[in-house]
C-alpha atoms as a PDB file:
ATOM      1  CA  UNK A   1     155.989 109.804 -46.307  1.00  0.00           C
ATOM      2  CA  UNK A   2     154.882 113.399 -45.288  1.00  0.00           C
ATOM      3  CA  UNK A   3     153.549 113.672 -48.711  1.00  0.00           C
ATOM      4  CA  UNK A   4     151.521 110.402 -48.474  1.00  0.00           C
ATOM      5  CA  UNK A   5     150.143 111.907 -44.832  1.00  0.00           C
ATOM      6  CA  UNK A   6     149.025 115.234 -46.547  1.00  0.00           C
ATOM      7  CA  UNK A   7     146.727 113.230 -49.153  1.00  0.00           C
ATOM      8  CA  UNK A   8     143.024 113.505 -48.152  1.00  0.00           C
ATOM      9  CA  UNK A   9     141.956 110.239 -46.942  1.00  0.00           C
ATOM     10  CA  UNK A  10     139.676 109.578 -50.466  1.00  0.00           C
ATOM     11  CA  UNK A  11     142.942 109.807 -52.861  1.00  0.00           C
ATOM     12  CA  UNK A  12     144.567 107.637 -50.336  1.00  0.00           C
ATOM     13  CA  UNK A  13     142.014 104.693 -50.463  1.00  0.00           C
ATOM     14  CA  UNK A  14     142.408 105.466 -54.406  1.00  0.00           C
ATOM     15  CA  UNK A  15     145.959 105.481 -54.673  1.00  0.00           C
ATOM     16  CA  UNK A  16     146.106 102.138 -52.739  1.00  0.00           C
ATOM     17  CA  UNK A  17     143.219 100.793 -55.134  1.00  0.00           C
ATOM     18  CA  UNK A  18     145.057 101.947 -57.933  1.00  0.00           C
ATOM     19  CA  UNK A  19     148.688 100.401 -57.400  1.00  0.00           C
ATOM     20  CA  UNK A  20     149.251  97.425 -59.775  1.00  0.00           C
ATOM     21  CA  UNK A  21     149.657  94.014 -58.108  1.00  0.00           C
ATOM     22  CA  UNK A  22     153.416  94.192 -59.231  1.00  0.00           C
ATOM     23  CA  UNK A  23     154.151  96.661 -56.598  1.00  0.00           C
ATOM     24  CA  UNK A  24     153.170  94.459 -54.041  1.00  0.00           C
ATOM     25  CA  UNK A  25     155.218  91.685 -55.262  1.00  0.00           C
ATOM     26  CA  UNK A  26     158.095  93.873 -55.796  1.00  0.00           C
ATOM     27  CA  UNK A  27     157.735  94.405 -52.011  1.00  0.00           C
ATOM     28  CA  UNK A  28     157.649  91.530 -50.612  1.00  0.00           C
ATOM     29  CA  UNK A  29     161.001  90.930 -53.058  1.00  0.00           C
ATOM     30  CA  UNK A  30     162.525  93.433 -51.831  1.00  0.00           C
ATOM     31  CA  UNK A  31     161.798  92.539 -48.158  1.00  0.00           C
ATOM     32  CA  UNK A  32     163.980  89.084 -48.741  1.00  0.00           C
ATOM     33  CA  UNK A  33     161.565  86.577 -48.167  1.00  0.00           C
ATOM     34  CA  UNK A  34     163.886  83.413 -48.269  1.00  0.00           C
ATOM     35  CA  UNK A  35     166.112  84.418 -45.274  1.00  0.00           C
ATOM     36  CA  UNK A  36     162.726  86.352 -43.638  1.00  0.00           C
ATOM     37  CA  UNK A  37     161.175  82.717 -44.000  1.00  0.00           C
ATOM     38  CA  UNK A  38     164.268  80.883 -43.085  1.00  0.00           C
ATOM     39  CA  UNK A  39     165.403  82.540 -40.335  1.00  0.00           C
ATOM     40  CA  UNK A  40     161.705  83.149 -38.708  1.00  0.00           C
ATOM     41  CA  UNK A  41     161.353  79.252 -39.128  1.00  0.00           C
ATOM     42  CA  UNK A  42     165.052  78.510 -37.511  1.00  0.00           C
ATOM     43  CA  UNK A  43     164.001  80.690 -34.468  1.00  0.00           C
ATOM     44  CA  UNK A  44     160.542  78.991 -33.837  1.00  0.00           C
ATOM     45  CA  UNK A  45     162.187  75.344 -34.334  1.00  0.00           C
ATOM     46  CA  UNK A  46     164.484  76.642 -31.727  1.00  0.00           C
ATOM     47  CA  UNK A  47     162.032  77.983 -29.310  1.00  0.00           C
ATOM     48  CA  UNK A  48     160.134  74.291 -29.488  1.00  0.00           C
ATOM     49  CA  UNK A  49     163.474  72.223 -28.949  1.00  0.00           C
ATOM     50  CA  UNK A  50     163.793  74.667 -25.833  1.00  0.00           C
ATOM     51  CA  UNK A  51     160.223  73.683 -24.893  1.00  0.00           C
ATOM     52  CA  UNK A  52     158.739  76.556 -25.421  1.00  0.00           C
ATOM     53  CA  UNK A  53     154.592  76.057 -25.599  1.00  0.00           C
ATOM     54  CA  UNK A  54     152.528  76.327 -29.075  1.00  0.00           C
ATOM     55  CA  UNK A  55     151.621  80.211 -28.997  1.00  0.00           C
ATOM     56  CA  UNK A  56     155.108  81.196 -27.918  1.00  0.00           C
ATOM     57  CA  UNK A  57     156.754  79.642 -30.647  1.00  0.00           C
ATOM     58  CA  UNK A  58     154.064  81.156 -33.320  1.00  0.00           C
ATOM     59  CA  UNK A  59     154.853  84.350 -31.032  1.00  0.00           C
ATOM     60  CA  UNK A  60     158.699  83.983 -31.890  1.00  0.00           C
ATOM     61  CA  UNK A  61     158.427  82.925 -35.750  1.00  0.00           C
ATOM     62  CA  UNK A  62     156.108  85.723 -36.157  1.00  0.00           C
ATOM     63  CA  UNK A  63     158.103  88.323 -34.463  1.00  0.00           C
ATOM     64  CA  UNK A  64     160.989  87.464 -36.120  1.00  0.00           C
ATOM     65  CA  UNK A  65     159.509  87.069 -39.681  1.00  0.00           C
ATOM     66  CA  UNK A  66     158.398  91.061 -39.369  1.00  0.00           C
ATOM     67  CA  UNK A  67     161.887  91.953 -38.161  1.00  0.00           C
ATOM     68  CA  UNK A  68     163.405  90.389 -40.807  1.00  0.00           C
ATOM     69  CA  UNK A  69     161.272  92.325 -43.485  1.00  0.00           C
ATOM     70  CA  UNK A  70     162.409  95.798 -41.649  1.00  0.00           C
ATOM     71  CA  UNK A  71     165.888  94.778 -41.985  1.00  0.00           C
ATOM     72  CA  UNK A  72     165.570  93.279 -46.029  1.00  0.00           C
ATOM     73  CA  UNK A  73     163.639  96.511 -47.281  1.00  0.00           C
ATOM     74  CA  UNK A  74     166.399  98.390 -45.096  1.00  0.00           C
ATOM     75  CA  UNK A  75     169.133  96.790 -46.982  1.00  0.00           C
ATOM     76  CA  UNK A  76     167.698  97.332 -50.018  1.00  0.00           C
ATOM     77  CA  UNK A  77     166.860 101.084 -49.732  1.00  0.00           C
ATOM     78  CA  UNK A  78     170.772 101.092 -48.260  1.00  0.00           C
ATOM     79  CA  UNK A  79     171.820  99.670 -51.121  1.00  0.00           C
ATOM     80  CA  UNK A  80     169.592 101.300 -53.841  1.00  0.00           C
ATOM     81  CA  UNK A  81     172.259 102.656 -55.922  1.00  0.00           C
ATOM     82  CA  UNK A  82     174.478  99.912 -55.967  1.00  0.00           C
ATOM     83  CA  UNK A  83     172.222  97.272 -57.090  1.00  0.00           C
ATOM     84  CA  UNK A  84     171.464 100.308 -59.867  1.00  0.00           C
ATOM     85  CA  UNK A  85     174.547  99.356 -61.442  1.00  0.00           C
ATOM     86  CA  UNK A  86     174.788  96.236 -60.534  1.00  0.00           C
ATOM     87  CA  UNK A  87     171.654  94.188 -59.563  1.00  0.00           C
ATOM     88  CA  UNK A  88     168.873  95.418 -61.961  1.00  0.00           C
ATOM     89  CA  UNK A  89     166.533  92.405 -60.635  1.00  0.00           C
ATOM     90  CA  UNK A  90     166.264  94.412 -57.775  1.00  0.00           C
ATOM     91  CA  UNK A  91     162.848  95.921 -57.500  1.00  0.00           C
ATOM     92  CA  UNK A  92     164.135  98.722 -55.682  1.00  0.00           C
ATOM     93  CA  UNK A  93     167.412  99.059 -58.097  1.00  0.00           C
ATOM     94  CA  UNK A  94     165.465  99.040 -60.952  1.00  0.00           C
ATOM     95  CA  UNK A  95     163.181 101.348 -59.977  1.00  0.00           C
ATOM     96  CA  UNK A  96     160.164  98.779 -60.365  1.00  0.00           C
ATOM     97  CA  UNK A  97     159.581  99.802 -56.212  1.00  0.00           C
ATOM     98  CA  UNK A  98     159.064 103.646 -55.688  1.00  0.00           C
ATOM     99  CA  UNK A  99     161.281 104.308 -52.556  1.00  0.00           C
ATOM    100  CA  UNK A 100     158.761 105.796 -50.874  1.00  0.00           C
ATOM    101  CA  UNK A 101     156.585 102.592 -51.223  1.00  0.00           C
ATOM    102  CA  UNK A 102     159.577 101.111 -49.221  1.00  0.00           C
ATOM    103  CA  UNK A 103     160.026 103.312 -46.496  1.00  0.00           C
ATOM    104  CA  UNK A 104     155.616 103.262 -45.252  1.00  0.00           C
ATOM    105  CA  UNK A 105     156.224  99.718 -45.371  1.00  0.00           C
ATOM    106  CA  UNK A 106     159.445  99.666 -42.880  1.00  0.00           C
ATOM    107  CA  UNK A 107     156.911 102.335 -40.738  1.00  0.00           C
ATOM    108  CA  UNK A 108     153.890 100.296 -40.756  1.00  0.00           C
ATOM    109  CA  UNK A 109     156.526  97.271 -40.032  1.00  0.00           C
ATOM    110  CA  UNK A 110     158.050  98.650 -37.001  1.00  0.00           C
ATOM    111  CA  UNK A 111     155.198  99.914 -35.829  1.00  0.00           C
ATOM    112  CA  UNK A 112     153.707  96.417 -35.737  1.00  0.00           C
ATOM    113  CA  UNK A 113     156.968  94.439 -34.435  1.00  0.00           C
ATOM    114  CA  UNK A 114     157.291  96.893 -31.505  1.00  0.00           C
ATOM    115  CA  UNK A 115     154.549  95.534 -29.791  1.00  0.00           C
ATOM    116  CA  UNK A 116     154.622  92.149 -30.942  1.00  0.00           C
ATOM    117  CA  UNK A 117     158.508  92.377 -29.304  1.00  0.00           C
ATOM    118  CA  UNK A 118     157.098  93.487 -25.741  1.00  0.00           C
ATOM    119  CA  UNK A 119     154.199  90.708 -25.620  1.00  0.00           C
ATOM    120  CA  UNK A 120     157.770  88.282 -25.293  1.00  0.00           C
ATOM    121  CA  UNK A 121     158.460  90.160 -22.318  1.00  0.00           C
ATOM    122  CA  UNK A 122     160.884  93.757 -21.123  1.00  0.00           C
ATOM    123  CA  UNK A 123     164.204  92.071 -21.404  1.00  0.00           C
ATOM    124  CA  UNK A 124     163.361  89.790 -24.532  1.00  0.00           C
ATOM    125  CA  UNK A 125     161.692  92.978 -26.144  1.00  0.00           C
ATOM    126  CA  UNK A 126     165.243  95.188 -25.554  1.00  0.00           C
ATOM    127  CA  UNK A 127     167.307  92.243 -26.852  1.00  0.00           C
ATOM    128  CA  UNK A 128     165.025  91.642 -30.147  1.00  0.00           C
ATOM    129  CA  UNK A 129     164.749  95.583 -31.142  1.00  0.00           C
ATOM    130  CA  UNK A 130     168.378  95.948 -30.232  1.00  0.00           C
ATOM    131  CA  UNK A 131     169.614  93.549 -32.468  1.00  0.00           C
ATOM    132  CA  UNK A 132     167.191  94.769 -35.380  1.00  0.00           C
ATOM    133  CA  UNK A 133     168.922  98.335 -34.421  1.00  0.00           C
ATOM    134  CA  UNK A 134     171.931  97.134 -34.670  1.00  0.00           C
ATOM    135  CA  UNK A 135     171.698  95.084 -37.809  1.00  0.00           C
ATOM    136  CA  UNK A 136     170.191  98.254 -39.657  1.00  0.00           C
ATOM    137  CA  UNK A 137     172.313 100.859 -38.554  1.00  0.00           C
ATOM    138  CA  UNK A 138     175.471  98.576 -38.599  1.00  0.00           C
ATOM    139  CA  UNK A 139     175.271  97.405 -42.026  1.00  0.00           C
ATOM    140  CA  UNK A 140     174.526 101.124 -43.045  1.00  0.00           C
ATOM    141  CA  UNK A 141     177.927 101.812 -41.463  1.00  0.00           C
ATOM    142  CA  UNK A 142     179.844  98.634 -41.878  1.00  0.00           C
ATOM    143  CA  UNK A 143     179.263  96.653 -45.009  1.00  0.00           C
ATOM    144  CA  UNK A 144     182.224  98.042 -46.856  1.00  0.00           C
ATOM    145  CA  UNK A 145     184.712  98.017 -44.012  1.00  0.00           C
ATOM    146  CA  UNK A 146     186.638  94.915 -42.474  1.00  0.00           C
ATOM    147  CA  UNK A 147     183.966  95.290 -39.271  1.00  0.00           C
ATOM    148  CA  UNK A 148     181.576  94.247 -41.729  1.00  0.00           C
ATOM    149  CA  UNK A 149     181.031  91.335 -39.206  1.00  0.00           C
ATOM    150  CA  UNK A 150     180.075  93.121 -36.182  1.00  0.00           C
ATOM    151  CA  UNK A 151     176.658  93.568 -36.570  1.00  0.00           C
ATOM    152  CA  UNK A 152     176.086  90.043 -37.653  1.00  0.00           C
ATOM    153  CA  UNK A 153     178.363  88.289 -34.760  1.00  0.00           C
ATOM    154  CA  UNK A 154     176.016  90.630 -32.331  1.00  0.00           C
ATOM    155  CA  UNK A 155     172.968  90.268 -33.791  1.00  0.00           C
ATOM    156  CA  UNK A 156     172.919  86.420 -33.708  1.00  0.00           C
ATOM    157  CA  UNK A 157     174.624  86.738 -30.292  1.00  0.00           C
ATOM    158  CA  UNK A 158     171.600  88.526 -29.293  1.00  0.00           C
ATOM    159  CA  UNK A 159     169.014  85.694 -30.513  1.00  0.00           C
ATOM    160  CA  UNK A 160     169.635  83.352 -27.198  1.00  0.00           C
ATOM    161  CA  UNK A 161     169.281  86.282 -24.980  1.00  0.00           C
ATOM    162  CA  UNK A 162     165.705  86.832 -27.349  1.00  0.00           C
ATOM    163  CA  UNK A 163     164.805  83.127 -27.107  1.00  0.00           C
ATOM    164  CA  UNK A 164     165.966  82.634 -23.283  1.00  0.00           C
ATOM    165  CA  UNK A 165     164.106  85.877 -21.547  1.00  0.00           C
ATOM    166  CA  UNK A 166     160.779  85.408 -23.932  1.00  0.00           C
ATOM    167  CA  UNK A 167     157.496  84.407 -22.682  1.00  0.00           C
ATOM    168  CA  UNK A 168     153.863  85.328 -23.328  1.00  0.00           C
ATOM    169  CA  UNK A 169     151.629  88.459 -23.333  1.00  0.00           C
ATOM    170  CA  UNK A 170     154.816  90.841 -21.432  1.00  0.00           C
ATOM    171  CA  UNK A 171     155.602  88.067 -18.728  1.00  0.00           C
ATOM    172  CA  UNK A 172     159.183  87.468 -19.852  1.00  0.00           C
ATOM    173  CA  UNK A 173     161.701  85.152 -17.376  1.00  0.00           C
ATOM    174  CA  UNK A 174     164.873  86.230 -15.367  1.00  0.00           C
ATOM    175  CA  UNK A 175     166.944  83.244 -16.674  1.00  0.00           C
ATOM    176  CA  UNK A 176     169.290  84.589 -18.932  1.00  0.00           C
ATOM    177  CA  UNK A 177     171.387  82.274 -21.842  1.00  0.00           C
ATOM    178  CA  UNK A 178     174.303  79.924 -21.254  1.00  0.00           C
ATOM    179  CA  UNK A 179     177.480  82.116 -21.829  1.00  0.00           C
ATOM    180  CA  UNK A 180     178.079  78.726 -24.840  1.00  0.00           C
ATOM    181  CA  UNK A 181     175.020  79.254 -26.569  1.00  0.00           C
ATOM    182  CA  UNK A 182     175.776  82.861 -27.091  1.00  0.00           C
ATOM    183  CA  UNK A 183     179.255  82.519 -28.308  1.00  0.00           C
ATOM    184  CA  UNK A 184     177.890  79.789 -30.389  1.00  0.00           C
ATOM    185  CA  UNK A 185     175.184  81.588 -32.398  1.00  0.00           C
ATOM    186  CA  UNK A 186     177.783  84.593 -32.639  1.00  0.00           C
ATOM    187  CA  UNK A 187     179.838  82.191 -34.483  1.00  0.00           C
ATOM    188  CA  UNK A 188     176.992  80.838 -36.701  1.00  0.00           C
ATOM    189  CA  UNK A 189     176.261  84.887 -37.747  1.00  0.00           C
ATOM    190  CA  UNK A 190     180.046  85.339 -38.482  1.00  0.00           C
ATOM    191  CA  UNK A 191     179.399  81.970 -41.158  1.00  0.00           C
ATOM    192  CA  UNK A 192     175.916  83.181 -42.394  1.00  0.00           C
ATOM    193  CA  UNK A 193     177.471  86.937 -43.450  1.00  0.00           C
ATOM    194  CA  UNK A 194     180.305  85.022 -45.478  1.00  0.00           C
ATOM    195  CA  UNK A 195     177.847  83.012 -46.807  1.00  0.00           C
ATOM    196  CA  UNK A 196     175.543  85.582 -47.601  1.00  0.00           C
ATOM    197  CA  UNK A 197     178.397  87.770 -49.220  1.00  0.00           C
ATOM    198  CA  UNK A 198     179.998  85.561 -51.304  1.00  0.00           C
ATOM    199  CA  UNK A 199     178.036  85.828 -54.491  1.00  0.00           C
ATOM    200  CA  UNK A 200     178.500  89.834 -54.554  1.00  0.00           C
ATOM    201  CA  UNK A 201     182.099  89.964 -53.910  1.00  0.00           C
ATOM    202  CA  UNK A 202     182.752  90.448 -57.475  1.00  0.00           C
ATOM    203  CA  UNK A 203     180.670  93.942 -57.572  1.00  0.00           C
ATOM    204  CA  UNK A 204     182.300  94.740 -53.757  1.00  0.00           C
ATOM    205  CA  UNK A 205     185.456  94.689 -55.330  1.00  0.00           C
ATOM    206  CA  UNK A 206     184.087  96.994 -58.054  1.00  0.00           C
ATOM    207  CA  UNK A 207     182.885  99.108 -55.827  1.00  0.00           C
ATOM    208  CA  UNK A 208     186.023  99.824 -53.849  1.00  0.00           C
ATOM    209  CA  UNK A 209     184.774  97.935 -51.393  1.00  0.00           C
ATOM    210  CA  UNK A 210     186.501  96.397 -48.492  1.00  0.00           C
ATOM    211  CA  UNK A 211     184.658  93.640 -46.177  1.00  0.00           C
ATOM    212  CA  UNK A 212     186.003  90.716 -44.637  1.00  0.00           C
ATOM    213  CA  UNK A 213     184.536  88.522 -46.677  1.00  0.00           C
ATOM    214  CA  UNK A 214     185.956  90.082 -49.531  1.00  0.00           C
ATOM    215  CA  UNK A 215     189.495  90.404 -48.206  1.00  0.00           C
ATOM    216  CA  UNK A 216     189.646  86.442 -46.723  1.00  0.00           C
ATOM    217  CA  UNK A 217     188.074  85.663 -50.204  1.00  0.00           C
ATOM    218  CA  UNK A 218     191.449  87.921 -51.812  1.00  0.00           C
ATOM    219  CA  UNK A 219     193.645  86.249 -49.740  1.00  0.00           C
ATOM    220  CA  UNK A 220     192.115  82.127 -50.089  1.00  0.00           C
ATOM    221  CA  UNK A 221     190.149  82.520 -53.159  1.00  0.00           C
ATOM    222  CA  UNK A 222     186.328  82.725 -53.754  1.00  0.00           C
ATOM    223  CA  UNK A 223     186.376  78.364 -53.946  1.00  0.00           C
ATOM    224  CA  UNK A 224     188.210  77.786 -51.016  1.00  0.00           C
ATOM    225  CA  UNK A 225     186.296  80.844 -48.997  1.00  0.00           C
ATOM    226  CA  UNK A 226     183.112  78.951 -49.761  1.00  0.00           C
ATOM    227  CA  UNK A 227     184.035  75.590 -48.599  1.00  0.00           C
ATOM    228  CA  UNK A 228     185.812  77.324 -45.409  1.00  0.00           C
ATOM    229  CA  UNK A 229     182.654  79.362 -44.830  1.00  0.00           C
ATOM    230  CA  UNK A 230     180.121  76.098 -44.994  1.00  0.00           C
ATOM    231  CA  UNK A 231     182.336  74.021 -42.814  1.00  0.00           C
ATOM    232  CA  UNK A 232     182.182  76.787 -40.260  1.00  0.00           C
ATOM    233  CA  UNK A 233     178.628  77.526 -40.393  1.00  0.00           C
ATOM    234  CA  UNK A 234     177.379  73.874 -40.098  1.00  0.00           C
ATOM    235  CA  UNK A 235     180.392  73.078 -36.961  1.00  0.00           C
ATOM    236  CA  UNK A 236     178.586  76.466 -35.755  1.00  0.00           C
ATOM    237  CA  UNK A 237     174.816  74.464 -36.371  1.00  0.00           C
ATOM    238  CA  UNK A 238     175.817  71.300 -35.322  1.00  0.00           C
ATOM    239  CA  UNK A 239     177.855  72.421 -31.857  1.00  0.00           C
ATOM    240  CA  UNK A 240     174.349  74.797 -31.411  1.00  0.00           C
ATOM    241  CA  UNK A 241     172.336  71.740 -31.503  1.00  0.00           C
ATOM    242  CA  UNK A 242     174.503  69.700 -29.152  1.00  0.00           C
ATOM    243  CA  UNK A 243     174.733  71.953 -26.960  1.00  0.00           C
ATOM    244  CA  UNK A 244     171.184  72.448 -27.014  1.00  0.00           C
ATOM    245  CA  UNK A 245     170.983  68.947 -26.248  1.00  0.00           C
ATOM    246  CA  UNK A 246     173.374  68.846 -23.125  1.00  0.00           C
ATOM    247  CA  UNK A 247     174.342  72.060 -21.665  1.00  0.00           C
ATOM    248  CA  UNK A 248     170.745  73.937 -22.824  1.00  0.00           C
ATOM    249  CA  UNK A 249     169.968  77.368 -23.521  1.00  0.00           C
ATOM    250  CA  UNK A 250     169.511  78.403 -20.202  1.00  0.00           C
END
């Protein structure tokens, strides 16, 4: 990065001009575009079935898409050497991203999702970055331990309290979540990380690794995980929509 600063501003504009279209791909691969999409998309649905207006919603989806790219290019330069050995269709792993490349895009990221966070409003703004914080920095910390959960069961515990406090241009509300929507979308991250983790479990155990996932899948088997694991996370989507339906989110 401070190497990329110290360029004179010409060999900048060149170095840009010259970098093959692959790179950029490579980026947005590495910034996991299917669950950046999905999730963006399953936070702006919400925000309309809470009645949200139009350029709140597009203010959500677009908020969250950006955060998620932080967090998949963070997860990738986390987990650079490890998909070395073991993912090589990772653009960062296979060295087909420079690491660098990576890291100006998680600055210029951040530095656009900061203020797209405050336009929802002061309390909405601390809730969004703190779960981004704590996604990062926990899954640095946690991914091979049996807390791997934590930072997923807070981070989608921290969504409502995004949604519910958000409103337009830094006008947030004072109405915070239902206590049951919270719990609720903690318990849909808790399915969505055993998901997620399944198909690596084999290279965890490799690895010496040690996440709940892994050890519920040691103890029930990788089959039986992933049937327990989707009946959990669609109860956890289905009560979340109920609920949304009687009780509300605020």
């Amino acid at each position: 990065m401070s190497m990329w600063c110290a360029q004179p501003r010409e060999a900048q504009v060149g170095i840009l001009r010259a970098m093959p279209t692959s790179s950029t791909l490579a980026l947005l691969r590495a910034a996991h575009p299917r669950q950046a999409l999905a999730t963006a998309a399953a936070l702006a649905a919400a925000a309309t079935v809470a009645g949200r207006p139009l350029r709140e919603v597009a203010l959500v989806g677009g908020t969250v898409l950006v955060g998620q790219a932080v967090l998949g290019w963070a997860d990738d330069l986390a987990d650079r050497p490890r998909d070395a050995r073991h993912r090589p269709e990772k653009p960062l792993g296979n060295e087909s991203l420079d690491p660098g490349t990576a890291w100006f895009a998680i600055a210029c990221a951040v530095l656009l999702v900061v203020p797209l966070a405050v336009a929802h409003g002061r309390v909405a703004a601390t809730a969004y970055l703190s779960l981004l914080a704590v996604s990062a920095i926990g899954d640095r910390l946690l991914h091979a331990t049996v807390l791997s959960f934590v930072p997923w069961v807070v981070s989608f515990g921290l969504y409502p309290v995004f949604l519910a406090h958000g409103g337009w241009n830094g006008a947030g509300t004072s109405t915070p979540p239902t206590p049951l929507m919270v719990g609720l979308a903690a318990a849909l991250g808790l399915g969505v990380h055993v998901l997620l983790a399944l198909p690596g479990l084999v290279h965890d155990h490799e690895e010496g690794e040690r996440s709940l996932p892994l050890l519920l899948a040691l103890r029930t088997g990788t089959p039986r995980m992933l049937v327990i694991a989707s009946v959990w996370t669609a109860a956890a989507v289905v009560a979340i929509l109920i609920a949304g339906r009687t009780v509300g989110l605020t």
